[in-house]
Protein backbone atom coordinates (compact mmCIF):
# COMPACT_ATOMS: atom_id res chain seq x y z
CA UNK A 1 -115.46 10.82 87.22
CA UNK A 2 -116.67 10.14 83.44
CA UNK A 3 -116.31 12.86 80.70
CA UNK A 4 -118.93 11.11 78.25
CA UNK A 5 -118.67 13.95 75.91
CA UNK A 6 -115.06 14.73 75.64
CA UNK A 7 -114.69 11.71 73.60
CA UNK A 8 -117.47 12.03 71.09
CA UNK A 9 -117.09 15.68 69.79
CA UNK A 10 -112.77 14.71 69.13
CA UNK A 11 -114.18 11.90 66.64
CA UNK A 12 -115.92 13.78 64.10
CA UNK A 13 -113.29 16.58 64.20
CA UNK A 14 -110.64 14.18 63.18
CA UNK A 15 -112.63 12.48 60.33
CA UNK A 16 -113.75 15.78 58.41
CA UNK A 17 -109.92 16.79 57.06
CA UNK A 18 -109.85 13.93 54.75
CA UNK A 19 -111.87 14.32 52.27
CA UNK A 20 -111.01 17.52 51.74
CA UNK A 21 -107.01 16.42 51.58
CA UNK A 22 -108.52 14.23 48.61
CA UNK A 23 -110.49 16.69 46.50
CA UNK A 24 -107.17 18.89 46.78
CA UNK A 25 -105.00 15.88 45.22
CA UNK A 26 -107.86 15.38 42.61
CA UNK A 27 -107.54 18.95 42.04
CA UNK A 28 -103.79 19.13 41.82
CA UNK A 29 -103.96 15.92 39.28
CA UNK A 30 -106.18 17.49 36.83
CA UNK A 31 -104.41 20.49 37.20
CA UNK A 32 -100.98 18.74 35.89
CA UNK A 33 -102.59 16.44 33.31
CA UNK A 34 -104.49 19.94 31.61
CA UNK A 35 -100.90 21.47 31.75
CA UNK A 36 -99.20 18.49 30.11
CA UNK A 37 -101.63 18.12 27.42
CA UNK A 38 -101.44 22.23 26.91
CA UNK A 39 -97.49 21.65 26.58
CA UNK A 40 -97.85 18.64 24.32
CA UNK A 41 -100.32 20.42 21.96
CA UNK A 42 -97.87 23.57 21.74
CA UNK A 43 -94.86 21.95 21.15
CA UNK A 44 -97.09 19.77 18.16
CA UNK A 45 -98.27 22.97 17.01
CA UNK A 46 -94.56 24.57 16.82
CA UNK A 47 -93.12 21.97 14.96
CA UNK A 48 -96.10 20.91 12.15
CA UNK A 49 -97.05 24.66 11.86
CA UNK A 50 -96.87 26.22 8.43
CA UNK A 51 -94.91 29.44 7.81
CA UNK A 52 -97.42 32.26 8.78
CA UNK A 53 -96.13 34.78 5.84
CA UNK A 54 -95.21 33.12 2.29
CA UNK A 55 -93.90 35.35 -0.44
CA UNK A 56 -96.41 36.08 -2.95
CA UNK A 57 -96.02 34.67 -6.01
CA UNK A 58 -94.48 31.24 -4.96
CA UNK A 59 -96.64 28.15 -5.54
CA UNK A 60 -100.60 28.21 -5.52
CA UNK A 61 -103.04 30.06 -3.08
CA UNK A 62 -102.88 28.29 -0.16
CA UNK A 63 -100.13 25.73 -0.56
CA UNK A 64 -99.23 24.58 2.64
CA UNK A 65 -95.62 22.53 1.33
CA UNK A 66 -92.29 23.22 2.31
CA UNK A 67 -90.69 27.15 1.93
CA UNK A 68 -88.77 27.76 -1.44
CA UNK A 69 -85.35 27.45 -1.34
CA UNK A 70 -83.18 30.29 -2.16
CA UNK A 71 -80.60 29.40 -4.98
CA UNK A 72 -78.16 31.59 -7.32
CA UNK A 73 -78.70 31.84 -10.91
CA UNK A 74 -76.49 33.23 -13.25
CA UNK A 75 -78.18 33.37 -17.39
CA UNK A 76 -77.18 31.58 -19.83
CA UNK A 77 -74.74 33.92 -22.50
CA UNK A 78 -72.57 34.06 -25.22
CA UNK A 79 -68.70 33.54 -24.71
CA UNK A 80 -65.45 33.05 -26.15
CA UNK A 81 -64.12 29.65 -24.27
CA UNK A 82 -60.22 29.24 -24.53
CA UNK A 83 -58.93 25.68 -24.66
CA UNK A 84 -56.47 25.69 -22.19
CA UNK A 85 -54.11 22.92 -20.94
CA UNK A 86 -52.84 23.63 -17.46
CA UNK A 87 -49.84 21.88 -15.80
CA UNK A 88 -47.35 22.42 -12.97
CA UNK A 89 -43.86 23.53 -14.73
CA UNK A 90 -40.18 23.65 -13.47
CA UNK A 91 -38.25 27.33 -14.64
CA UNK A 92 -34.93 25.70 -16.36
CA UNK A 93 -32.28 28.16 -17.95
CA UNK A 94 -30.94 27.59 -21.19
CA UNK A 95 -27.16 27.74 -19.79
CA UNK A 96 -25.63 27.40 -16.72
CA UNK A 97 -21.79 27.50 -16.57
CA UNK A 98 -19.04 26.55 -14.23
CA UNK A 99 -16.19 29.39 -15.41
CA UNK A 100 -13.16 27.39 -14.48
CA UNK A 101 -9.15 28.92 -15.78
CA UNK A 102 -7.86 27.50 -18.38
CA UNK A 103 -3.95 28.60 -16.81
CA UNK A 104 -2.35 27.63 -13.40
CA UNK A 105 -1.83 30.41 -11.41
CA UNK A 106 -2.58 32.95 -8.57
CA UNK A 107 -5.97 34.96 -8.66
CA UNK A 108 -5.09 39.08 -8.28
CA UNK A 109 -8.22 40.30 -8.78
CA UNK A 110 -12.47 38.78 -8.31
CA UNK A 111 -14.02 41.52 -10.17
CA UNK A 112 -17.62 40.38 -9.96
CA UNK A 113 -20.09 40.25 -7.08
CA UNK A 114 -22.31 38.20 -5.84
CA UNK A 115 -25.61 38.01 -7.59
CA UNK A 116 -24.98 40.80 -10.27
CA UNK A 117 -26.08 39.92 -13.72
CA UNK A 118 -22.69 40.04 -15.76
CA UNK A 119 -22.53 40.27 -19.99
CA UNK A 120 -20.73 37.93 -21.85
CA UNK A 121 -17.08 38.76 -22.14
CA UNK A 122 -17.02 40.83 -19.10
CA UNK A 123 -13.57 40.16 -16.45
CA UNK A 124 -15.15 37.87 -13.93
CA UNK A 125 -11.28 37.53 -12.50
CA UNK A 126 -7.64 37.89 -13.52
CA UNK A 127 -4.87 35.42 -12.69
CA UNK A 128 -1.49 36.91 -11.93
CA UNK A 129 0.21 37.40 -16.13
CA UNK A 130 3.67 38.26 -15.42
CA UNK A 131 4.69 34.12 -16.59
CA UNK A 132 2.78 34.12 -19.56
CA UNK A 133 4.15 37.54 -20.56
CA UNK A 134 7.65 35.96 -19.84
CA UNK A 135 6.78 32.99 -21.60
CA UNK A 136 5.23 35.05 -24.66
CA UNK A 137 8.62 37.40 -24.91
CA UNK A 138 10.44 34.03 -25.20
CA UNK A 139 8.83 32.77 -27.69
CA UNK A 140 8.87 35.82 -30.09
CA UNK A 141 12.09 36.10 -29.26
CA UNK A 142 12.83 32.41 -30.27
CA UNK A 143 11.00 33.18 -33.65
CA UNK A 144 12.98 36.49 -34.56
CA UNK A 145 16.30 34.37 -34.30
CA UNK A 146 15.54 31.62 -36.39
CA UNK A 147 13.63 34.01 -39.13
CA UNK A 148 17.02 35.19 -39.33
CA UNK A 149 18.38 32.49 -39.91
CA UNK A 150 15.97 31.18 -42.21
CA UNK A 151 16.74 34.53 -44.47
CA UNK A 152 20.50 33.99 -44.31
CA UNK A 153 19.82 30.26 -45.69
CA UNK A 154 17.98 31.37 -48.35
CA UNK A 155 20.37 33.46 -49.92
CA UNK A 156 23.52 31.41 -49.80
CA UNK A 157 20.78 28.91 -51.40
CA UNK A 158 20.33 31.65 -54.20
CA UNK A 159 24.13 31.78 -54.81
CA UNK A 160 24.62 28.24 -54.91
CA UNK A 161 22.52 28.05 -57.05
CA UNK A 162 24.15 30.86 -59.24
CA UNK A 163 27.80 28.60 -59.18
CA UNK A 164 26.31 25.32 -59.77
CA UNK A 165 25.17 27.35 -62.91
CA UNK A 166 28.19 27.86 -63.79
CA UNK A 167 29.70 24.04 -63.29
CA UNK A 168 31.83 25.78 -59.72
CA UNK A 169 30.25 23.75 -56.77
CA UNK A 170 28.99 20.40 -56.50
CA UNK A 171 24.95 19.79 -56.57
CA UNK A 172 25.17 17.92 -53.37
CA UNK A 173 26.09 21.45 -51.92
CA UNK A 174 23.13 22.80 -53.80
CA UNK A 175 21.03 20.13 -52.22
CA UNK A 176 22.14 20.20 -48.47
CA UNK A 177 21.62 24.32 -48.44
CA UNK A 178 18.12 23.94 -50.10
CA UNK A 179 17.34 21.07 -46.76
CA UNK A 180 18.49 23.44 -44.52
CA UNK A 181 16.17 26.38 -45.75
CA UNK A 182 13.31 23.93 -45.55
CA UNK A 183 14.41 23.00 -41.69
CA UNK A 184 14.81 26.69 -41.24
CA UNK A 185 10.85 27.46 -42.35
CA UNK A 186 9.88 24.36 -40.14
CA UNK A 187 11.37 26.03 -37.21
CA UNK A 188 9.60 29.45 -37.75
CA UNK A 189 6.56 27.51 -37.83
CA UNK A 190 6.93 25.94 -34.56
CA UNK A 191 8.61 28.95 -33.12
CA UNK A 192 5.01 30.72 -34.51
CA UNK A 193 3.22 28.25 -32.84
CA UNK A 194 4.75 28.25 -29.60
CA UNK A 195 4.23 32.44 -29.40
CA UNK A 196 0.51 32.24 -30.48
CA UNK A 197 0.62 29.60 -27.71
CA UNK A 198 2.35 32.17 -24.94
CA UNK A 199 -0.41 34.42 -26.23
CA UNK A 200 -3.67 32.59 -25.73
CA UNK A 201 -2.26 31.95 -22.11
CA UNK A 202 -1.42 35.31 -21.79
CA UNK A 203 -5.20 36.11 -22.79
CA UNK A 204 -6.75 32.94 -20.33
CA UNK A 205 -5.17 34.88 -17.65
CA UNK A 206 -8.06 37.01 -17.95
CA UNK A 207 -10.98 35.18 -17.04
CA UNK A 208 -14.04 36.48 -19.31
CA UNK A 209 -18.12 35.45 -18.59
CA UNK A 210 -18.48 32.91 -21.68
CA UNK A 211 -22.94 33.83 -21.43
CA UNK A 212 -24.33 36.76 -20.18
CA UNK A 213 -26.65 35.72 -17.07
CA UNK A 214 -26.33 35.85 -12.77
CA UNK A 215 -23.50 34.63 -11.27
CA UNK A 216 -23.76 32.47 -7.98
CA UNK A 217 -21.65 33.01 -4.59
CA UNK A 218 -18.34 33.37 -5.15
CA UNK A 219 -16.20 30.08 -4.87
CA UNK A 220 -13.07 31.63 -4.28
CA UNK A 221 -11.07 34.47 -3.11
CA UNK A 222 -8.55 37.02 -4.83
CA UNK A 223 -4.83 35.96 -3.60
CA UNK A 224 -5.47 31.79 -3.74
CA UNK A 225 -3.52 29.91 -6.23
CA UNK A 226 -5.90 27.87 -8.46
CA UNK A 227 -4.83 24.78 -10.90
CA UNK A 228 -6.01 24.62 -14.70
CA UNK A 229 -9.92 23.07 -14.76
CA UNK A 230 -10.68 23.43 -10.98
CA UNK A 231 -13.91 21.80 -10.55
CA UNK A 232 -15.74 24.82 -8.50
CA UNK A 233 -14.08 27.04 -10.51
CA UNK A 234 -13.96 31.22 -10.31
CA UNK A 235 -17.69 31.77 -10.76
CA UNK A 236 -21.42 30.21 -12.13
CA UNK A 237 -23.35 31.68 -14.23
CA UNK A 238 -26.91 30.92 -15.23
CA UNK A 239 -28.49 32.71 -17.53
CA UNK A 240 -31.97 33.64 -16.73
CA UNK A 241 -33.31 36.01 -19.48
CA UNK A 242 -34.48 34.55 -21.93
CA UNK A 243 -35.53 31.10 -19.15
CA UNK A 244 -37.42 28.47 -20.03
CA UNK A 245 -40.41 26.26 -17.87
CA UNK A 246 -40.29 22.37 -18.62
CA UNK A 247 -43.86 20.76 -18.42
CA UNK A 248 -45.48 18.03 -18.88
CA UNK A 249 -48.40 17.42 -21.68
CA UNK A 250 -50.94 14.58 -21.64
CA UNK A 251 -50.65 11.74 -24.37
CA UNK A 252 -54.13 12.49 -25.47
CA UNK A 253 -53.31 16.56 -26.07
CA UNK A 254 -50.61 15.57 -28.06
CA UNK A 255 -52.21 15.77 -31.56
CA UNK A 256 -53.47 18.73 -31.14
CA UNK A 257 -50.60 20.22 -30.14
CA UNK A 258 -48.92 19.02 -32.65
CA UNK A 259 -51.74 20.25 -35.12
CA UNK A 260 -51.37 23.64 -34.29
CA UNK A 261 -47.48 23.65 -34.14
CA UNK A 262 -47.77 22.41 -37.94
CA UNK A 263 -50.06 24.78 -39.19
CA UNK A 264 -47.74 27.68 -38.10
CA UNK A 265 -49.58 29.21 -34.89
CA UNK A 266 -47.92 30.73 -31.97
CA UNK A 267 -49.22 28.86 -29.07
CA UNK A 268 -49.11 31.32 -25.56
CA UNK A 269 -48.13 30.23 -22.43
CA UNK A 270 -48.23 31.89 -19.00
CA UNK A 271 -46.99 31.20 -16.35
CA UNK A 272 -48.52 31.61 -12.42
CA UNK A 273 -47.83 31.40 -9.34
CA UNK A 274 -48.53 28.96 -7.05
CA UNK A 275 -52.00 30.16 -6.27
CA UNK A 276 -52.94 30.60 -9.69
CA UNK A 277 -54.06 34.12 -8.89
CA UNK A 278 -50.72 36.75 -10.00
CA UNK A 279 -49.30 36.27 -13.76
CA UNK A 280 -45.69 36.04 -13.69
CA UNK A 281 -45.11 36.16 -17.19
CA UNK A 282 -46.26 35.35 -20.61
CA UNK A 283 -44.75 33.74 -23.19
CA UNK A 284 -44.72 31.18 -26.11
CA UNK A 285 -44.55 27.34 -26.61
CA UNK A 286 -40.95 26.45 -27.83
CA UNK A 287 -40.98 22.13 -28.62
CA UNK A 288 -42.44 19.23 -27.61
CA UNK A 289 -39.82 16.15 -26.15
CA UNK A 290 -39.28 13.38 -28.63
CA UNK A 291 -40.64 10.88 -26.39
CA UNK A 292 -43.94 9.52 -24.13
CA UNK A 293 -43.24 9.03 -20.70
CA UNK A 294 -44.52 5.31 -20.48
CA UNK A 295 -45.16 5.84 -16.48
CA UNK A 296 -46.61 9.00 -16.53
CA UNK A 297 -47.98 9.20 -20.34
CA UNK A 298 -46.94 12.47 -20.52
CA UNK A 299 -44.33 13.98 -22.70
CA UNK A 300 -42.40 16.96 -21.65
CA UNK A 301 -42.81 19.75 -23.05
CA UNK A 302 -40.91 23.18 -22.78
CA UNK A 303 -41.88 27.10 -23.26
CA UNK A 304 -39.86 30.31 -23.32
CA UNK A 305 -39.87 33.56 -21.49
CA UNK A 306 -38.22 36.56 -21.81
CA UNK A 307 -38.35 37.19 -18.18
CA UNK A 308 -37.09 40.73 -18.88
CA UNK A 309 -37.93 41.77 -14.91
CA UNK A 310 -36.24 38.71 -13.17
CA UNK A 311 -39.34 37.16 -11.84
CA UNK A 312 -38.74 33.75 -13.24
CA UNK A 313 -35.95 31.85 -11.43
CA UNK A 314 -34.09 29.07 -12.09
CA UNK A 315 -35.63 25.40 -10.27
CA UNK A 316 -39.00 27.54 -9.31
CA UNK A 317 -42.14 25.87 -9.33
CA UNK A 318 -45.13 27.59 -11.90
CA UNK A 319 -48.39 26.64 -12.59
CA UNK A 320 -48.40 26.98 -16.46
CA UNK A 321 -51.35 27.43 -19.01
CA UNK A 322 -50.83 27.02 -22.90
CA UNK A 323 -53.81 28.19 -25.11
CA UNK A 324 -54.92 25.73 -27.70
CA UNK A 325 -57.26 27.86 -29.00
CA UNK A 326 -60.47 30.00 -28.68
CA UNK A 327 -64.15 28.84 -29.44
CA UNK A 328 -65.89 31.91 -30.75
CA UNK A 329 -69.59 32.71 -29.83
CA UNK A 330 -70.41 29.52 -27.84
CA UNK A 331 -73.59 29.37 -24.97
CA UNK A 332 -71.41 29.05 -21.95
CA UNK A 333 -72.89 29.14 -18.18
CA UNK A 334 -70.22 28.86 -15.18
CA UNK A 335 -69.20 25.61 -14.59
CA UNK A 336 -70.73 24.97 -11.12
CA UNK A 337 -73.96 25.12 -12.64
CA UNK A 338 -73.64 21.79 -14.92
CA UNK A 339 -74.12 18.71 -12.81
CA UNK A 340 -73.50 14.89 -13.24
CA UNK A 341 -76.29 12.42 -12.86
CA UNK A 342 -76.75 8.72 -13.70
CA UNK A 343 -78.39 9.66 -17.20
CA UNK A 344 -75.31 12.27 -17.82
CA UNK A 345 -74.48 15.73 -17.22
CA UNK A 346 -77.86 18.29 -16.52
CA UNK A 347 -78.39 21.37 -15.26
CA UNK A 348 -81.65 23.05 -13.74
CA UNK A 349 -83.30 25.66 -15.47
CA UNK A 350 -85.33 28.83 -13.43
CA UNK A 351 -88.90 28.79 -15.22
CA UNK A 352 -90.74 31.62 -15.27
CA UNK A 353 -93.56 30.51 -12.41
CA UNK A 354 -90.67 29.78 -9.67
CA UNK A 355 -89.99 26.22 -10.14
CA UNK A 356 -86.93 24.73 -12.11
CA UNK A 357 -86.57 21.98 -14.43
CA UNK A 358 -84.10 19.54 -14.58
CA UNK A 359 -82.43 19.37 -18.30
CA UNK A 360 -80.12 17.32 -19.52
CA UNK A 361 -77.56 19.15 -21.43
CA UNK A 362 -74.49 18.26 -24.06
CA UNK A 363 -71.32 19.80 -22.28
CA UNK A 364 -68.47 21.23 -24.62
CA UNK A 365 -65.52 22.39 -24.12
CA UNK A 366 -64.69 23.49 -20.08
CA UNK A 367 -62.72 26.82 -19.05
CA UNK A 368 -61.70 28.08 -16.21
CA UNK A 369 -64.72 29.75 -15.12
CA UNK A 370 -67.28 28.73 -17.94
CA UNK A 371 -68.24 25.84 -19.93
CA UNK A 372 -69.87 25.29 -23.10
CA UNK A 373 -72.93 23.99 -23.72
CA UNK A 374 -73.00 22.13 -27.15
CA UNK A 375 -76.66 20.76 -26.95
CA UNK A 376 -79.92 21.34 -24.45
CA UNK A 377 -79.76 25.03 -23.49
CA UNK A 378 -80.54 28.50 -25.01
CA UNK A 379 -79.26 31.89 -25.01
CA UNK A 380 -80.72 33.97 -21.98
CA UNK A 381 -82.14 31.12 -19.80
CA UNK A 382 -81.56 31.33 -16.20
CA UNK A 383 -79.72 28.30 -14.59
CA UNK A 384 -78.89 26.47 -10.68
CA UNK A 385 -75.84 27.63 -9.65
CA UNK A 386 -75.92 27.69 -5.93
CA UNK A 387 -78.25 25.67 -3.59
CA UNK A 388 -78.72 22.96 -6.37
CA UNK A 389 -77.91 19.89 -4.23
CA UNK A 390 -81.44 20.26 -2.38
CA UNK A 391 -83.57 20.58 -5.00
CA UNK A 392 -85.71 18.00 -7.62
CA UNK A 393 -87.28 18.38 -10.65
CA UNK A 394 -90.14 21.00 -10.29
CA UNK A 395 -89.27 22.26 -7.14
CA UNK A 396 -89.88 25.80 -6.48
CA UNK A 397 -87.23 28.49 -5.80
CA UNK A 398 -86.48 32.07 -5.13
CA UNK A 399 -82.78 34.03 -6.08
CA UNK A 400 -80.74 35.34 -3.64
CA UNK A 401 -82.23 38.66 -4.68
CA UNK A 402 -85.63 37.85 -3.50
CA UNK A 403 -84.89 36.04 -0.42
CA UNK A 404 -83.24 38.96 0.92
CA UNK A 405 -86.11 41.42 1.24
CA UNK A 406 -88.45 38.20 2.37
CA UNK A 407 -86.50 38.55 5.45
CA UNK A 408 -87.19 41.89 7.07
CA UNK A 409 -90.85 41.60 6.29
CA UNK A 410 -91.08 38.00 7.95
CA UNK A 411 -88.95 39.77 11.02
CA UNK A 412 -92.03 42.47 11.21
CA UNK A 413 -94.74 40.16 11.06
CA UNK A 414 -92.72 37.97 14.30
CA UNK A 415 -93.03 41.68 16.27
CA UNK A 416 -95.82 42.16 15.43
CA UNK A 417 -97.62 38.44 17.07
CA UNK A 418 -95.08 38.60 19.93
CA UNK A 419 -96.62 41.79 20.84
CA UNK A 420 -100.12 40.86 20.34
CA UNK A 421 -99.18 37.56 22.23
CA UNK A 422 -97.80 40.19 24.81
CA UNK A 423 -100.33 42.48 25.22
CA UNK A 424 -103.09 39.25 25.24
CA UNK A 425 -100.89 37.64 28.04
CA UNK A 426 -100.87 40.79 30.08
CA UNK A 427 -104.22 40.86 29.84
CA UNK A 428 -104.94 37.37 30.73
CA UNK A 429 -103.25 37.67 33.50
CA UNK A 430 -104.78 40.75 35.01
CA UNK A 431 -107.85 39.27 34.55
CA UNK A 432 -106.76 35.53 36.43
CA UNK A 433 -105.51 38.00 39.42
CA UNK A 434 -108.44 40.13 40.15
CA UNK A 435 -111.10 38.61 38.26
CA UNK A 436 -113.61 41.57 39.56
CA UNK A 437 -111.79 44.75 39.29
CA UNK A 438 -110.94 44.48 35.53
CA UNK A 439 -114.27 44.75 34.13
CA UNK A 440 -114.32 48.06 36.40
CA UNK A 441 -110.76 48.92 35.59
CA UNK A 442 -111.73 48.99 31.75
CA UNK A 443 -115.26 51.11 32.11
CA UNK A 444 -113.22 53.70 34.37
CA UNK A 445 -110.57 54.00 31.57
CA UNK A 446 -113.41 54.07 28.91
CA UNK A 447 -114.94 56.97 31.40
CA UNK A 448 -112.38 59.60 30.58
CA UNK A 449 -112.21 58.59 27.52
CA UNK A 450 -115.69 59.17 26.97
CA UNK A 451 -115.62 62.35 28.72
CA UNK A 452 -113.24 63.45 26.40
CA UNK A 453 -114.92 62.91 23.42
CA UNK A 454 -117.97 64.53 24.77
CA UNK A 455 -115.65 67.70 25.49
């Protein structure tokens, strides 16, 4: 049996999906392509857009440049600048001594300690006297005898004299007594001698601080025996008040050093630590080497401190600053506002309309804060100190000051377009999802509204 029509009805069923499976691609295609171009044109529009809000006051009505950039000024004033020379200094005390015995002998008594600050002439130690005292009683014993003598000589000289006078004795009698007399006073002498010699090592038992100062560990120990110049000795001392600081000057400073030494002035010096931010101690310039260091051209130099507190010690490392001398009354600004260009140093000056101008200036002498400015600059102009590297001649600014309150202004205006962009994307969406019910939506909201009103 034939089925002539279940063939012919299947046919057109199967053709008809097809070109709607097209318009849907077609569809989709456009779709993308709108939605890549909308992407492209927003990200184009982020990054060429100008700022929305510029402070008022910056630039002409309508300028669409770049933002003014924020800098620091500081003004332009009147200062004293000290000339300063700054170097890095070695503390050195003006005597350090090993206290070695001048006896032989065994120690009975260490009568310092360690790290106290003795006076000169104080007992640092005492070496066992019972010899020397020996030795001393000898010798004055030794001189007492032949003093004697020596008196007993003299006056059978005196009556010798008296009979050869009278024509009883011979002169060679005469003669031989007066030798003997003069033997007799040589050997006091010695005998003299030899007790003033018991007695200085009677006294060098006690071992006395030659300089008052701080004595080091101790070397030895009470009971040792210790020989005549023992090279450690009993104790070191090193005096540290007044200490000096050895530093080094540059050839070039050396005149005017020099200069100032002549005319009588007392050049100050302090010294710092090794931050350069706590004073140690202040004091004054003492002499200049006699010498240039040929490698270094430098010549030593070295200052004095009283150093009354013990902060200075000995072989410490200082930064050091000697004062030249102060300019009076010069137009100083701080030193990271001048800048070096190919045509010299400049700095830029804060004009009155927002922009700066780039000046070339005369710099003086520098401190350590300020410098001078000789030539290019006057009192109460506003300079660059921060944020300089970034800008050009005629570029236009705003302080610190000023940027900070553009801030919280340019923060409200952002709320306030996200939220509009909010509330107009809310809305754009309701209306995409029920395209009919919206316009409804909004006249039954309006209803009460206007109900209300009429109440």
């Amino acid at each position: 049996m034939e089925h002539p029509s279940s063939s012919s009805p299947t046919t057109p069923a199967t053709a008809e999906p097809a070109p709607a499976s097209r318009r849907r691609r077609w569809l989709g295609g456009i779709v993308s392509v709108v939605v890549l171009v909308a992407i492209a044109g927003l990200a184009w529009y982020l990054t060429h857009r100008t700022p929305a809000l510029a402070p008022r006051g910056f630039g002409p009505p309508g300028a669409g440049g770049a933002p003014p950039s924020t800098v620091g000024v500081a003004t332009a004033r009147h200062a004293d600048i000290p000339v300063v020379i700054e170097a890095l200094g070695t503390v050195l005390s003006p005597g350090s001594v090993t206290v070695t015995p001048q006896v032989s002998g065994v120690i009975t008594q260490v009568l310092y300690k360690e790290g106290q600050v003795v006076q000169k002439g104080q007992i640092l130690a005492t070496i066992d006297p019972k010899p020397f005292q020996i030795a001393l009683d000898q010798a004055a014993g030794a001189r007492v005898r032949d003093e004697a003598q020596l008196d007993a000589a003299r006056l059978l000289l005196e009556r010798y004299r008296v009979l050869l006078a009278q024509d009883s004795i011979a002169r060679q009698t005469v003669d031989t007594q007066s030798a003997l007399v003069k033997q007799l006073v040589g050997t006091v002498a010695l005998d003299r001698a030899n007790e003033d010699s018991a007695q200085l090592n009677l006294q060098w038992s006690r071992i006395v601080a030659p300089v008052a100062g701080r004595v080091g560990l101790r070397p030895i120990d009470a009971g040792n025996y210790i020989a005549a110049g023992n090279v450690n000795g009993v104790a070191t001392i090193t005096q540290v008040a007044p200490i000096d600081v050895q530093f080094s000057i540059p050839q070039d400073r050396v005149p005017e050093v020099k200069e100032r030494i002549a005319a009588g002035a007392t050049l100050p010096v302090t010294a710092w630590d090794s931050g350069r931010t706590r004073q140690l101690e202040a004091g004054s310039f003492l002499t200049l080497d006699n010498q240039i260091d040929t490698q270094t051209g430098t010549i030593k130099a070295k200052a004095r401190f009283a150093n009354t507190g013990g902060v200075l010690f000995p072989n410490q490392f200082v930064n050091v600053r000697l004062l030249l001398r102060t300019i009076d009354g010069a137009v100083v600004v701080p030193v990271i506002a001048l800048r070096h260009g190919p045509s010299g140093d400049f700095v830029y000056v804060v004009n009155a309309d927002h922009t700066v101008t780039l000046r070339n200036v005369t710099a003086g002498i520098s401190g350590v804060s300020d410098v001078a400015i000789m030539k290019g600059l006057a009192l109460g102009e506003e300079v660059v100190t921060e944020g300089g590297d970034r800008l050009k001649d005629g570029a236009q600014v705003r302080t610190g000051a000023e940027g900070s309150a553009d801030p919280a202004s340019a923060a409200d205006a952002r709320r306030r377009r996200r939220g509009s962009t909010n509330a107009g994307g809310a809305a754009n969406a309701d209306a995409a999802a029920d395209p009919g019910g919206a316009p409804a939506r909004r006249a039954g909201r309006r209803a009460p509204e206007a109900a209300g009103a009429t109440k």
